[in-house]
N, C-alpha and C. Protein backbone atom coordinates (compact mmCIF):
# COMPACT_ATOMS: atom_id res chain seq x y z
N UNK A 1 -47.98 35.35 48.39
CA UNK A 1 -47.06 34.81 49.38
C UNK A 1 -47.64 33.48 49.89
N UNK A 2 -46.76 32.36 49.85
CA UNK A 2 -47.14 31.08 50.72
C UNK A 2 -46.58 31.03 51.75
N UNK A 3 -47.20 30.39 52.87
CA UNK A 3 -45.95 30.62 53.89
C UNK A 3 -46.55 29.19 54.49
N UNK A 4 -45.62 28.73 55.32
CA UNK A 4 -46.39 27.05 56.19
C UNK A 4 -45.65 27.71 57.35
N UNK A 5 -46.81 27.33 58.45
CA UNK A 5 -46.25 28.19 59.85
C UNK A 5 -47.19 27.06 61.17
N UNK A 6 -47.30 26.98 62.05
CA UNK A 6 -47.70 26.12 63.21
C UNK A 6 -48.26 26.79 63.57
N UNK A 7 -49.50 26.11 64.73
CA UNK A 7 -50.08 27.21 65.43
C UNK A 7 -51.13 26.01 66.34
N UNK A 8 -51.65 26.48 67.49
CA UNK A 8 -51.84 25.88 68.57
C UNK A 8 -53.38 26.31 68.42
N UNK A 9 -54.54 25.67 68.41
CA UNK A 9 -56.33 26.13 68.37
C UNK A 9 -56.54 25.87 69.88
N UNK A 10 -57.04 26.87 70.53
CA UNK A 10 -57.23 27.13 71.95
C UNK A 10 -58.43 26.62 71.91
N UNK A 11 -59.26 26.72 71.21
CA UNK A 11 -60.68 26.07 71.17
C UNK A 11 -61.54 27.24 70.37
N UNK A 12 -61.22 27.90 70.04
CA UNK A 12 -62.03 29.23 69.46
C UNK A 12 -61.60 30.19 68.31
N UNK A 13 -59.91 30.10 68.52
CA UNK A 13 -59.15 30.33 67.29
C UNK A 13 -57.64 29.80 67.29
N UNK A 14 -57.21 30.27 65.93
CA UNK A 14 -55.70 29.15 65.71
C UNK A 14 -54.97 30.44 66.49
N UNK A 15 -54.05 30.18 67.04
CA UNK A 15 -52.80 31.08 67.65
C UNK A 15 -51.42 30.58 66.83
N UNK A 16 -50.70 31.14 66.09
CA UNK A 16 -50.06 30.77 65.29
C UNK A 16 -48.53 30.91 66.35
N UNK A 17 -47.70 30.36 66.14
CA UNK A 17 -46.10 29.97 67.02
C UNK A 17 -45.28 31.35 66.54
N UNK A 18 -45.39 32.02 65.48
CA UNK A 18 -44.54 33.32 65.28
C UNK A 18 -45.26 33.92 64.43
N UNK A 19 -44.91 35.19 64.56
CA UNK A 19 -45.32 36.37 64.01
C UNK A 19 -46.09 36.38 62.67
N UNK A 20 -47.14 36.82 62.47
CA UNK A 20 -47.70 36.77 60.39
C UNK A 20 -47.29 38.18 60.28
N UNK A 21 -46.47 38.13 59.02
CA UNK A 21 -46.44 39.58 58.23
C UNK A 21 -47.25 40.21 57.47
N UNK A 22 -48.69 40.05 58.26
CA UNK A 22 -49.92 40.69 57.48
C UNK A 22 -49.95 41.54 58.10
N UNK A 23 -51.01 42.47 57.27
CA UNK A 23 -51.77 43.68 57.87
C UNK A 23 -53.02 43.32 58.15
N UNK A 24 -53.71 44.00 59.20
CA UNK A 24 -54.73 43.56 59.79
C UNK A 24 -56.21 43.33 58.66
N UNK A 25 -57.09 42.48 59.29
CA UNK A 25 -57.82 42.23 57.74
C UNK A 25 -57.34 42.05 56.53
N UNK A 26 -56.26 40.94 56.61
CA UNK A 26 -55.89 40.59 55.12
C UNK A 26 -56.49 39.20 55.06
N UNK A 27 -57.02 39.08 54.03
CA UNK A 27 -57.86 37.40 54.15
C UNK A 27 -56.74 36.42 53.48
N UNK A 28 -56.89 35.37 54.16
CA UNK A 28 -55.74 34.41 53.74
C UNK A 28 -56.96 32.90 53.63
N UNK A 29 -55.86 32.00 53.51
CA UNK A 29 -56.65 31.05 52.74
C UNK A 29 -55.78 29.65 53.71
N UNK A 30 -56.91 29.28 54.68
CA UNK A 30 -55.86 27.96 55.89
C UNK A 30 -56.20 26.73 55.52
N UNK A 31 -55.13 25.75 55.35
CA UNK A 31 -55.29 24.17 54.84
C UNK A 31 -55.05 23.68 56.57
N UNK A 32 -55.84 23.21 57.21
CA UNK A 32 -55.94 22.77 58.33
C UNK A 32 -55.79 21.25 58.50
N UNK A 33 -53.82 20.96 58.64
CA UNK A 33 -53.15 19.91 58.74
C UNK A 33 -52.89 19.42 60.18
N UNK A 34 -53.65 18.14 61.09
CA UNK A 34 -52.92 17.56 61.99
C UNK A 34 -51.16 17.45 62.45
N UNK A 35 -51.23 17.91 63.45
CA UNK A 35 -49.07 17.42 63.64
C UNK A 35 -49.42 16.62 64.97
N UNK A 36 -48.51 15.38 65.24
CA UNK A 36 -48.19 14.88 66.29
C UNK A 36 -47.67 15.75 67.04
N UNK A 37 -47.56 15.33 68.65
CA UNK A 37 -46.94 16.65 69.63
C UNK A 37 -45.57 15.95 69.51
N UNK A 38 -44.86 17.11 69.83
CA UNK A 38 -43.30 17.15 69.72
C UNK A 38 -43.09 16.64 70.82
N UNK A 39 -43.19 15.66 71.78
CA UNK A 39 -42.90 15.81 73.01
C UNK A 39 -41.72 15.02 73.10
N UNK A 40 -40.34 15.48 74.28
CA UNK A 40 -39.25 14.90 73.81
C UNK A 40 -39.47 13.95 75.26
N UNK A 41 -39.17 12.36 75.17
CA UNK A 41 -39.24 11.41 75.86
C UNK A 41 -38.17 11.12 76.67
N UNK A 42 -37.00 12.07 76.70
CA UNK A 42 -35.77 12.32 77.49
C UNK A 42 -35.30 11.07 77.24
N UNK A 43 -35.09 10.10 76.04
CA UNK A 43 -34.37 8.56 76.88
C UNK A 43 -33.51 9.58 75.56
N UNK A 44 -32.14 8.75 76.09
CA UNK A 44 -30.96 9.39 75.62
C UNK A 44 -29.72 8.41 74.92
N UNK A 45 -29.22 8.80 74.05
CA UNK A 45 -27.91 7.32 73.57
C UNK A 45 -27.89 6.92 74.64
N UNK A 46 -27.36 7.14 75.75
CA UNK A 46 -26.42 6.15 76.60
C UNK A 46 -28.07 5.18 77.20
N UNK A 47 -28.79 5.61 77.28
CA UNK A 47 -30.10 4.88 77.66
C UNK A 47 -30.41 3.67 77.06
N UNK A 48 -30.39 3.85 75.53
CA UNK A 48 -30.45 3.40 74.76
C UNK A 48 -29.31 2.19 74.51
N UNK A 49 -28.20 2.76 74.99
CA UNK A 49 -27.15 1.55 74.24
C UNK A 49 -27.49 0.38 75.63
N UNK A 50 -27.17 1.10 76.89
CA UNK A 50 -27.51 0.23 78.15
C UNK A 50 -28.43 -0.85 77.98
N UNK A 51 -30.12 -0.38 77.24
CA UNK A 51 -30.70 -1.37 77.18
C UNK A 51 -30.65 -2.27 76.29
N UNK A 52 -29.60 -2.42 75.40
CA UNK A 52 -29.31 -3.38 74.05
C UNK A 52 -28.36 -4.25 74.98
N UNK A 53 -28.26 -3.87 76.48
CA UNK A 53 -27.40 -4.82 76.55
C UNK A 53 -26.08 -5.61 76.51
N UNK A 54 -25.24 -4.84 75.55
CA UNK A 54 -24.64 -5.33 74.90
C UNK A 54 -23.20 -6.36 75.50
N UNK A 55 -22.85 -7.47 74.77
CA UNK A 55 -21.45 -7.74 75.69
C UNK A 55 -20.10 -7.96 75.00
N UNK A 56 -19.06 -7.58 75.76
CA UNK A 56 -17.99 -7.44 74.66
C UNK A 56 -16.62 -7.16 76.21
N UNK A 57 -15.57 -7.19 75.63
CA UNK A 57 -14.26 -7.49 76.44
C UNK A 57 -14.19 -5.95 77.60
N UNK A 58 -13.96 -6.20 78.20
CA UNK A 58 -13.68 -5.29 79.67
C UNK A 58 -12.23 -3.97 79.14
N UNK A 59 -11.75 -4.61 78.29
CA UNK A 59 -10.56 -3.45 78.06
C UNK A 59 -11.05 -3.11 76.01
N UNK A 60 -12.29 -3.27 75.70
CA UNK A 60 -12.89 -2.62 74.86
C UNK A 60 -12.46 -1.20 74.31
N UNK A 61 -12.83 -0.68 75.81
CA UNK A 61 -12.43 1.16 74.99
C UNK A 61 -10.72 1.90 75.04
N UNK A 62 -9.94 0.72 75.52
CA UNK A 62 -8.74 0.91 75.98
C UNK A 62 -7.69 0.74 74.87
N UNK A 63 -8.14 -0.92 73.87
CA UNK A 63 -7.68 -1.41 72.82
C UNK A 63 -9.08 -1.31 72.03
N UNK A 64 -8.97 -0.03 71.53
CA UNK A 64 -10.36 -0.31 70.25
C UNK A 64 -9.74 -0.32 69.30
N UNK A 65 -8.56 0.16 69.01
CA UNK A 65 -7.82 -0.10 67.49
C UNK A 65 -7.47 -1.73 67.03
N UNK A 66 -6.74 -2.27 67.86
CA UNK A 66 -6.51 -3.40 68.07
C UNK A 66 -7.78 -4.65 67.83
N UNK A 67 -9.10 -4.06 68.61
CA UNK A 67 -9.84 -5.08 68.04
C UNK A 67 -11.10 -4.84 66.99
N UNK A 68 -10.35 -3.24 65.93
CA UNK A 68 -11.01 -3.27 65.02
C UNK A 68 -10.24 -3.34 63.81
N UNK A 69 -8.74 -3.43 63.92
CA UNK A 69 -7.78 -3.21 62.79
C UNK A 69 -7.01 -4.70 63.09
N UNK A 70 -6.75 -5.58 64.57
CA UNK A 70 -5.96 -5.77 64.74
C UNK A 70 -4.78 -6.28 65.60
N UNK A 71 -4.13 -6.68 66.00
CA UNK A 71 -2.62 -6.82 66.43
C UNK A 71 -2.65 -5.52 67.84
N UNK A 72 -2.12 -5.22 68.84
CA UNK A 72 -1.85 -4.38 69.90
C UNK A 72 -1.55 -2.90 69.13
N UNK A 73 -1.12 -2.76 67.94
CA UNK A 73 -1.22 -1.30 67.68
C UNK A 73 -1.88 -0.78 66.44
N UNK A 74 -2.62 -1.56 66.62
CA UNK A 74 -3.89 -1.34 65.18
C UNK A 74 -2.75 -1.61 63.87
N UNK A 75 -2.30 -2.35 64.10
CA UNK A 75 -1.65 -3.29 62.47
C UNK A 75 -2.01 -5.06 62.80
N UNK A 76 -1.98 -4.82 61.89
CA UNK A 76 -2.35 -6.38 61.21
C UNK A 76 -1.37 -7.52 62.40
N UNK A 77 -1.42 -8.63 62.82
CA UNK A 77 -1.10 -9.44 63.83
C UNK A 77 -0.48 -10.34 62.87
């Protein structure tokens, strides 16, 4: 069986994130790989678009057909 699983070293041993389907005293064989921490930085799309700044017409989300197709009803002008 191979299995790739996570696990957190307290300082003394690995604590693995879920369950091993061993039996006790089964010898296994650990490739001891670095991971960056997952940590989530909460900035969010709308965070994101805000700081790009961006500039564009005041009735944008009102006529978006119009100024991506177009003429007042998304046909050709």
């Amino acid at each position: 069986m191979v299995k790739t699983i996570e696990a957190v070293f307290d300082g003394a041993v690995l604590r693995p994130d879920e369950p091993l389907e061993l039996e006790p005293n089964t010898r296994v064989r650990i490739t001891v790989e670095g991971i960056a921490d997952q940590k989530d930085d909460g900035v969010s799309f709308l965070d994101t678009a805000r700081s790009l700044d961006l500039d564009g017409p005041a009735d944008w989300s009102q006529n978006i057909d119009a100024y991506l197709y177009g003429g007042s009803d998304g046909t050709d002008a």
